[in-house]
PDB file of N, CA and C in Angstrom:
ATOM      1  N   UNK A   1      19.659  86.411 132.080  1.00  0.00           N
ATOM      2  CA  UNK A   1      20.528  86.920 131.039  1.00  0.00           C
ATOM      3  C   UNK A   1      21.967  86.873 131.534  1.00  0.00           C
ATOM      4  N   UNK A   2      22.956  86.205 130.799  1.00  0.00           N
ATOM      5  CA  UNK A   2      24.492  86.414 131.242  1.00  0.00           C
ATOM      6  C   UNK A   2      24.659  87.985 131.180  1.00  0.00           C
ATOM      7  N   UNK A   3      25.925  87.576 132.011  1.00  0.00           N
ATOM      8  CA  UNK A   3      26.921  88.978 131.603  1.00  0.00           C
ATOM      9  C   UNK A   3      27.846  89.277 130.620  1.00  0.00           C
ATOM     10  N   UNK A   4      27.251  90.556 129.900  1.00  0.00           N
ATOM     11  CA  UNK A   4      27.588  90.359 128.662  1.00  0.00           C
ATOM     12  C   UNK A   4      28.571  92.069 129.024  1.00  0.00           C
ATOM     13  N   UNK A   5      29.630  92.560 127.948  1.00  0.00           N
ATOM     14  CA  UNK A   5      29.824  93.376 127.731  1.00  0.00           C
ATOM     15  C   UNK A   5      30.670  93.632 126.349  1.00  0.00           C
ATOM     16  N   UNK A   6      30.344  94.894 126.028  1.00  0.00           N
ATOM     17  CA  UNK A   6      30.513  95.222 124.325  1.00  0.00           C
ATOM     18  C   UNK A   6      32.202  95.549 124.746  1.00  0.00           C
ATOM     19  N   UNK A   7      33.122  94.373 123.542  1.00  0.00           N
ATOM     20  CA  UNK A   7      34.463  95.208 123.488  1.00  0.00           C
ATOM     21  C   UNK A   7      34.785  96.301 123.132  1.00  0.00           C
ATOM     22  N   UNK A   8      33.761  97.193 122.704  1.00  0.00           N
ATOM     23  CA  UNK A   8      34.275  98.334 121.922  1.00  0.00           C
ATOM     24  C   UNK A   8      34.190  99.952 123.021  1.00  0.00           C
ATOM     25  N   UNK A   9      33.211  99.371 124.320  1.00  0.00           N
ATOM     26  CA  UNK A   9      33.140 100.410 125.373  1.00  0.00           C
ATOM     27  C   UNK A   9      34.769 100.271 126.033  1.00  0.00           C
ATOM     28  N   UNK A  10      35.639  99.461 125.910  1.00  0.00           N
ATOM     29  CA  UNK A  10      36.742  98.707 126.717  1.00  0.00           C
ATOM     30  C   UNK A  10      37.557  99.617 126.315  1.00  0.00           C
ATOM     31  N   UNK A  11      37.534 100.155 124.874  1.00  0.00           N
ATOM     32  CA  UNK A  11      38.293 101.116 124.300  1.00  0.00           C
ATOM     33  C   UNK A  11      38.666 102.229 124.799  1.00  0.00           C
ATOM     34  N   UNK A  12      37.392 102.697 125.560  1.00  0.00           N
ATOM     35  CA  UNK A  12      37.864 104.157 125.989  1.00  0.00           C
ATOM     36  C   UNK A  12      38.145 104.141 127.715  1.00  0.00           C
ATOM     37  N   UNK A  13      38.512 102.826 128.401  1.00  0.00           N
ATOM     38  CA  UNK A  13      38.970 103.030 129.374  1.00  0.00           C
ATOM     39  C   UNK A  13      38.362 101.656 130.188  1.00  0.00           C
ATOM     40  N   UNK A  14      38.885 101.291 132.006  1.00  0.00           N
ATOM     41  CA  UNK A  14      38.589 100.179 132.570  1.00  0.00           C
ATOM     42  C   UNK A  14      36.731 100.264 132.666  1.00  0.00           C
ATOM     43  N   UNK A  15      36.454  99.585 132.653  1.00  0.00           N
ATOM     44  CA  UNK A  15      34.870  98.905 132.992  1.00  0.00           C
ATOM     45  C   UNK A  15      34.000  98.589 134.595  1.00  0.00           C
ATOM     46  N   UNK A  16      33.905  99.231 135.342  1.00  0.00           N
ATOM     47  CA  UNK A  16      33.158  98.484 136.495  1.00  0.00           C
ATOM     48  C   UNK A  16      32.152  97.484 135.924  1.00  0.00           C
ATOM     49  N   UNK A  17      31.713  96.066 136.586  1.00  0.00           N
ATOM     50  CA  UNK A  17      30.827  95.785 136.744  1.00  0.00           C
ATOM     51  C   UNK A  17      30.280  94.806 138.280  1.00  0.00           C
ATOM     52  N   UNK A  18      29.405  95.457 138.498  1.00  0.00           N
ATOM     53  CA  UNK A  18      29.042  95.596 139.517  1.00  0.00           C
ATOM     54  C   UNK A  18      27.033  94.585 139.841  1.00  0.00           C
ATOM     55  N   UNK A  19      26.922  94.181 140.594  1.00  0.00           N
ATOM     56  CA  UNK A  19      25.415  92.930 140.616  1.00  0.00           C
ATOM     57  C   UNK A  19      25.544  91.767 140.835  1.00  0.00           C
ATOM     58  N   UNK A  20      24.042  90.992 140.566  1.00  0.00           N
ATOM     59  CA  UNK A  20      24.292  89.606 140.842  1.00  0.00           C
ATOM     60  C   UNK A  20      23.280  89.136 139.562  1.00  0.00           C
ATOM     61  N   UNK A  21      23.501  87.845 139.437  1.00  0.00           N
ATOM     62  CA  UNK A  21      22.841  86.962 138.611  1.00  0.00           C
ATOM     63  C   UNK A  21      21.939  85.691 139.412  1.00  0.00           C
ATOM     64  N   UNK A  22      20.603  85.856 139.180  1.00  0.00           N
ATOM     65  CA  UNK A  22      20.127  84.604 139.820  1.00  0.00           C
ATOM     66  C   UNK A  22      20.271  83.534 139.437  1.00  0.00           C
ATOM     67  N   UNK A  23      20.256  82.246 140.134  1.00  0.00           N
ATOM     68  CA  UNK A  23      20.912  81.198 139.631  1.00  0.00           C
ATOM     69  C   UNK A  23      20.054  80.565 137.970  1.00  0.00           C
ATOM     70  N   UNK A  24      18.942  80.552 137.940  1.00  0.00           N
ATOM     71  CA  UNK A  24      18.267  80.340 137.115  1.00  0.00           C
ATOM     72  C   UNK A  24      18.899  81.102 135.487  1.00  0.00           C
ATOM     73  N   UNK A  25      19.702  81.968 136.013  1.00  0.00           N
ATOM     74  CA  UNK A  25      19.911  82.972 134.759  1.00  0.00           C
ATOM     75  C   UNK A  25      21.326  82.244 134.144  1.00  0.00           C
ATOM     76  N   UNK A  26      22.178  81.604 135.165  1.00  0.00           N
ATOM     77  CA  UNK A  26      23.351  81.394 135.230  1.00  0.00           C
ATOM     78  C   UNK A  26      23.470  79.510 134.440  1.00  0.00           C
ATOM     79  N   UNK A  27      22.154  78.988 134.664  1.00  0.00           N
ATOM     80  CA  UNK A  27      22.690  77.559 133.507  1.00  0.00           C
ATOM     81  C   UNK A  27      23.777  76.781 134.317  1.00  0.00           C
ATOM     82  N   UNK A  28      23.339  76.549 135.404  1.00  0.00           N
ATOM     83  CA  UNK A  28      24.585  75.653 136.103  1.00  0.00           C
ATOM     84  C   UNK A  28      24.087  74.672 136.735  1.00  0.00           C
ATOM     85  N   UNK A  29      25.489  73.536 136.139  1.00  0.00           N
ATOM     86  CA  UNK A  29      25.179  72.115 137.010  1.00  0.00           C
ATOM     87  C   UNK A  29      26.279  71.571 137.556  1.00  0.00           C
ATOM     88  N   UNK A  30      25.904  71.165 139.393  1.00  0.00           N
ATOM     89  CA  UNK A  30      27.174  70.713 139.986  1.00  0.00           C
ATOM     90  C   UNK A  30      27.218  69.509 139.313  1.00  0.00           C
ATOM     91  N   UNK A  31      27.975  68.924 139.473  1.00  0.00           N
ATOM     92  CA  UNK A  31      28.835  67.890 138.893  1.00  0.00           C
ATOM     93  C   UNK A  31      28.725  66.745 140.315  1.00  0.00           C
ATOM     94  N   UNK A  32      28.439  67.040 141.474  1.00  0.00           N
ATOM     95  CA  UNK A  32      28.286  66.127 142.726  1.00  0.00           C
ATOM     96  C   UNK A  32      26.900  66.752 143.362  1.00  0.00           C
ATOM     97  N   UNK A  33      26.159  65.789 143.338  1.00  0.00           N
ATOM     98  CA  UNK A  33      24.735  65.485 143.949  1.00  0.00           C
ATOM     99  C   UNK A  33      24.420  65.970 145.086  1.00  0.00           C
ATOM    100  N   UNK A  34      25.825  65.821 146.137  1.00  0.00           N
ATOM    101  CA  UNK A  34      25.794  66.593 147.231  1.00  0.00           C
ATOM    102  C   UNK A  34      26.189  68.069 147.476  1.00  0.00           C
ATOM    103  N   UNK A  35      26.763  69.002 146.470  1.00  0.00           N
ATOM    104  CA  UNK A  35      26.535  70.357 146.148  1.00  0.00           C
ATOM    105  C   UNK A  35      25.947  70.679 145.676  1.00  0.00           C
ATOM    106  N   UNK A  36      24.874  71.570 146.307  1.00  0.00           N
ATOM    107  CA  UNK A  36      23.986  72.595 145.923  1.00  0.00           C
ATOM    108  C   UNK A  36      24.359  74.041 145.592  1.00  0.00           C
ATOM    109  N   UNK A  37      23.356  74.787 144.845  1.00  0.00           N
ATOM    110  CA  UNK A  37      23.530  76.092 144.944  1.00  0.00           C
ATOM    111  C   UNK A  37      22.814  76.642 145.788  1.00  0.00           C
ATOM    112  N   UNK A  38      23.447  77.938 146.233  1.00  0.00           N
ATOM    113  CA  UNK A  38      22.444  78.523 147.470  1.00  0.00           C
ATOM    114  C   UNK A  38      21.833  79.470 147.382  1.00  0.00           C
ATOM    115  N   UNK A  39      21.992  80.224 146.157  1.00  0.00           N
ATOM    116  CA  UNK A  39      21.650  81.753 146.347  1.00  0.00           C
ATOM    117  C   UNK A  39      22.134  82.825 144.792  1.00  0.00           C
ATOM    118  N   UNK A  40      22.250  83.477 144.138  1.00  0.00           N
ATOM    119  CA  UNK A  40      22.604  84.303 143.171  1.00  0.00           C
ATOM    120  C   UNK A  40      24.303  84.646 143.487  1.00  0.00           C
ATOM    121  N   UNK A  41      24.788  84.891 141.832  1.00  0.00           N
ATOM    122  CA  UNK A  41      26.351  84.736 141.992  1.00  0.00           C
ATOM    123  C   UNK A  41      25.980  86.502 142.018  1.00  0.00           C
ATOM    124  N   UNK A  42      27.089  87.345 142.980  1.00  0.00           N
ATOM    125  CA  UNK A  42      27.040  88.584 143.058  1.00  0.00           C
ATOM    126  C   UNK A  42      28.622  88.568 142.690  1.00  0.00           C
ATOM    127  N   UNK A  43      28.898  89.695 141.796  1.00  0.00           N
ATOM    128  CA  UNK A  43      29.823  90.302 141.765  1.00  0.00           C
ATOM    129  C   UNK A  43      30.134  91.549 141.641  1.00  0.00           C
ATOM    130  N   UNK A  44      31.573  91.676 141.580  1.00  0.00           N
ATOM    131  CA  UNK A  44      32.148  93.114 141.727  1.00  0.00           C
ATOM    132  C   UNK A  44      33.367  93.201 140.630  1.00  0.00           C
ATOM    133  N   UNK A  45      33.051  93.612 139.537  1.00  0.00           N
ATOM    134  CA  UNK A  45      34.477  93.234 138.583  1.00  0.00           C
ATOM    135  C   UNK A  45      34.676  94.470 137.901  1.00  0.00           C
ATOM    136  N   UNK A  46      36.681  94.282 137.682  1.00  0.00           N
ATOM    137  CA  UNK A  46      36.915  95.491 136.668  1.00  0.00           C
ATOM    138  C   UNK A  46      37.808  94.781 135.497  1.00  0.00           C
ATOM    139  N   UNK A  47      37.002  95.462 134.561  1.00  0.00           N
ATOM    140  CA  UNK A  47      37.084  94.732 132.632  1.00  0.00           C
ATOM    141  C   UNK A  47      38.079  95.689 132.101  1.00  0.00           C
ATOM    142  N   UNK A  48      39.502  95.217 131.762  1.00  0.00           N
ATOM    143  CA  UNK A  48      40.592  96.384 131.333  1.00  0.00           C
ATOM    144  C   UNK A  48      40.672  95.956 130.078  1.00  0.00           C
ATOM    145  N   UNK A  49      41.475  96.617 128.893  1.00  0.00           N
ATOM    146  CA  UNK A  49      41.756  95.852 127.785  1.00  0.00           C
ATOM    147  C   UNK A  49      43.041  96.231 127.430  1.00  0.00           C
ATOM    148  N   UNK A  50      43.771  95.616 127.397  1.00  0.00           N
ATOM    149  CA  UNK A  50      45.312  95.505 126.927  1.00  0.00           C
ATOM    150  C   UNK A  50      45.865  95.236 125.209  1.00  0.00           C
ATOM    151  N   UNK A  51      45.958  95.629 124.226  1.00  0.00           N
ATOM    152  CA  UNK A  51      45.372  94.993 123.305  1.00  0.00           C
ATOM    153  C   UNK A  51      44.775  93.975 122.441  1.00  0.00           C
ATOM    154  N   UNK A  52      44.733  92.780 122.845  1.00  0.00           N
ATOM    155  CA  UNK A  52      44.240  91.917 122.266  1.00  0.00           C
ATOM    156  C   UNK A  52      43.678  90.954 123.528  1.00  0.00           C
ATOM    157  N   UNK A  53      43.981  91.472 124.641  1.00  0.00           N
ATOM    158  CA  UNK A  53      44.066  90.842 125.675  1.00  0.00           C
ATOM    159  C   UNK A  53      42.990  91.678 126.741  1.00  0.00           C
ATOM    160  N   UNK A  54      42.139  90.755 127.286  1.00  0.00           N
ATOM    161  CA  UNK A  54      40.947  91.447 128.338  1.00  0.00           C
ATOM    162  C   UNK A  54      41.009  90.673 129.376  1.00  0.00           C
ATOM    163  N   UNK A  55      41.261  91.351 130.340  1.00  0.00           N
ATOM    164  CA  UNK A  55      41.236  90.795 132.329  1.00  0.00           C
ATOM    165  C   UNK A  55      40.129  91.435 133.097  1.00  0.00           C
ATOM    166  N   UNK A  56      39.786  90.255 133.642  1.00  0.00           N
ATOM    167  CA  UNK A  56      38.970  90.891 134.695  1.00  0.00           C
ATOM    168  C   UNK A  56      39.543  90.449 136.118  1.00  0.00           C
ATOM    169  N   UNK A  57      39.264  91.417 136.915  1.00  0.00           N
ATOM    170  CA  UNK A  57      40.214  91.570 138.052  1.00  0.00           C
ATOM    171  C   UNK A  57      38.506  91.592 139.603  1.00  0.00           C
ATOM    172  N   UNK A  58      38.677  91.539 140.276  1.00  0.00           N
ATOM    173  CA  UNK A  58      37.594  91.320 141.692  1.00  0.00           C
ATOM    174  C   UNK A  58      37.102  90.509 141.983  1.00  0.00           C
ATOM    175  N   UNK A  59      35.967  90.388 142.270  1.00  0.00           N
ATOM    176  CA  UNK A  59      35.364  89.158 143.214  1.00  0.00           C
ATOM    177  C   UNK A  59      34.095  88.585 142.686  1.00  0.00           C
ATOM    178  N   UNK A  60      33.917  87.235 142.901  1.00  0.00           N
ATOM    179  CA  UNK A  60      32.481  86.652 142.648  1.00  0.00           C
ATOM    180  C   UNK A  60      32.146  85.634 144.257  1.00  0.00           C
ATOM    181  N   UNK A  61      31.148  85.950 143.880  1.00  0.00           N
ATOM    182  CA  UNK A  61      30.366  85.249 145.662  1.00  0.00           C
ATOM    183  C   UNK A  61      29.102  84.594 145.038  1.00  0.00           C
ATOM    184  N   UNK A  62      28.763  83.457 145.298  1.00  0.00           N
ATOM    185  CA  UNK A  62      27.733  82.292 145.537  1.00  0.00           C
ATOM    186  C   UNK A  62      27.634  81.527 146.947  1.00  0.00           C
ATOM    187  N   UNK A  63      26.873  81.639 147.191  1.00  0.00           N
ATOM    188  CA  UNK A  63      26.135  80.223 148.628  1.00  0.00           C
ATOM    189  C   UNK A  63      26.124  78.828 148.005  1.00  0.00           C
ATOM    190  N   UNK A  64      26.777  78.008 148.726  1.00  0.00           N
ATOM    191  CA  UNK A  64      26.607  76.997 148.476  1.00  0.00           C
ATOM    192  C   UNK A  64      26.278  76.052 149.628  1.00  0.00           C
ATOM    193  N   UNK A  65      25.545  75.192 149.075  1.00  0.00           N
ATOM    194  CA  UNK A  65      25.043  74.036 150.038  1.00  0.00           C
ATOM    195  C   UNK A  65      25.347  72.978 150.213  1.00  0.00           C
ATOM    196  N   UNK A  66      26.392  72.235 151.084  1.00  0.00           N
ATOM    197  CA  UNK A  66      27.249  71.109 150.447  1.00  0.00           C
ATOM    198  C   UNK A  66      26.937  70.533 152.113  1.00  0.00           C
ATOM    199  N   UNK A  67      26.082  69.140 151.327  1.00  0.00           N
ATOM    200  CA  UNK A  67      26.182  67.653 152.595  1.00  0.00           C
ATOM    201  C   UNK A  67      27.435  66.562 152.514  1.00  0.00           C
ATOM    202  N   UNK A  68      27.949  66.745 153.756  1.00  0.00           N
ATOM    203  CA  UNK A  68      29.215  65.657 153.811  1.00  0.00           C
ATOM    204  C   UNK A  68      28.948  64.562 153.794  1.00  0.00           C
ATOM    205  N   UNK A  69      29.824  63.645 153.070  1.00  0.00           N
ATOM    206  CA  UNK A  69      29.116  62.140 152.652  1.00  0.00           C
ATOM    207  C   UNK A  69      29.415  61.353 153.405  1.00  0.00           C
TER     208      UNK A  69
END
């Protein structure tokens, strides 16, 4: 399942979100044969809303597996 969040919780203030997604959940394809994925994307994010305007601010982490050609 993506990461989803309702704009209307954004209303009453910033958002932690916090986990990981396994890759299977995430629908991704490298684009070069020789990058792999390694592992689930984990993150750490904060969802603000400005008015019309939504940022997310922290970190995302994946393993990757990459053979030099």
């Amino acid at each position: 399942m993506p990461l989803l969040l309702k704009i209307e919780i954004l209303a009453k203030g910033p958002v932690s979100l916090r986990g990981e997604l396994a890759v299977d959940e995430l629908q991704m394809e490298t684009l070069d044969e020789l990058i792999k994925i390694g592992g689930p994307l984990k993150y750490d994010l904060t969802a603000k809303r400005a008015g019309d305007t939504i940022s997310l601010q922290g970190s995302m982490r994946m393993h990757l597996k990459c053979e030099c050609a």
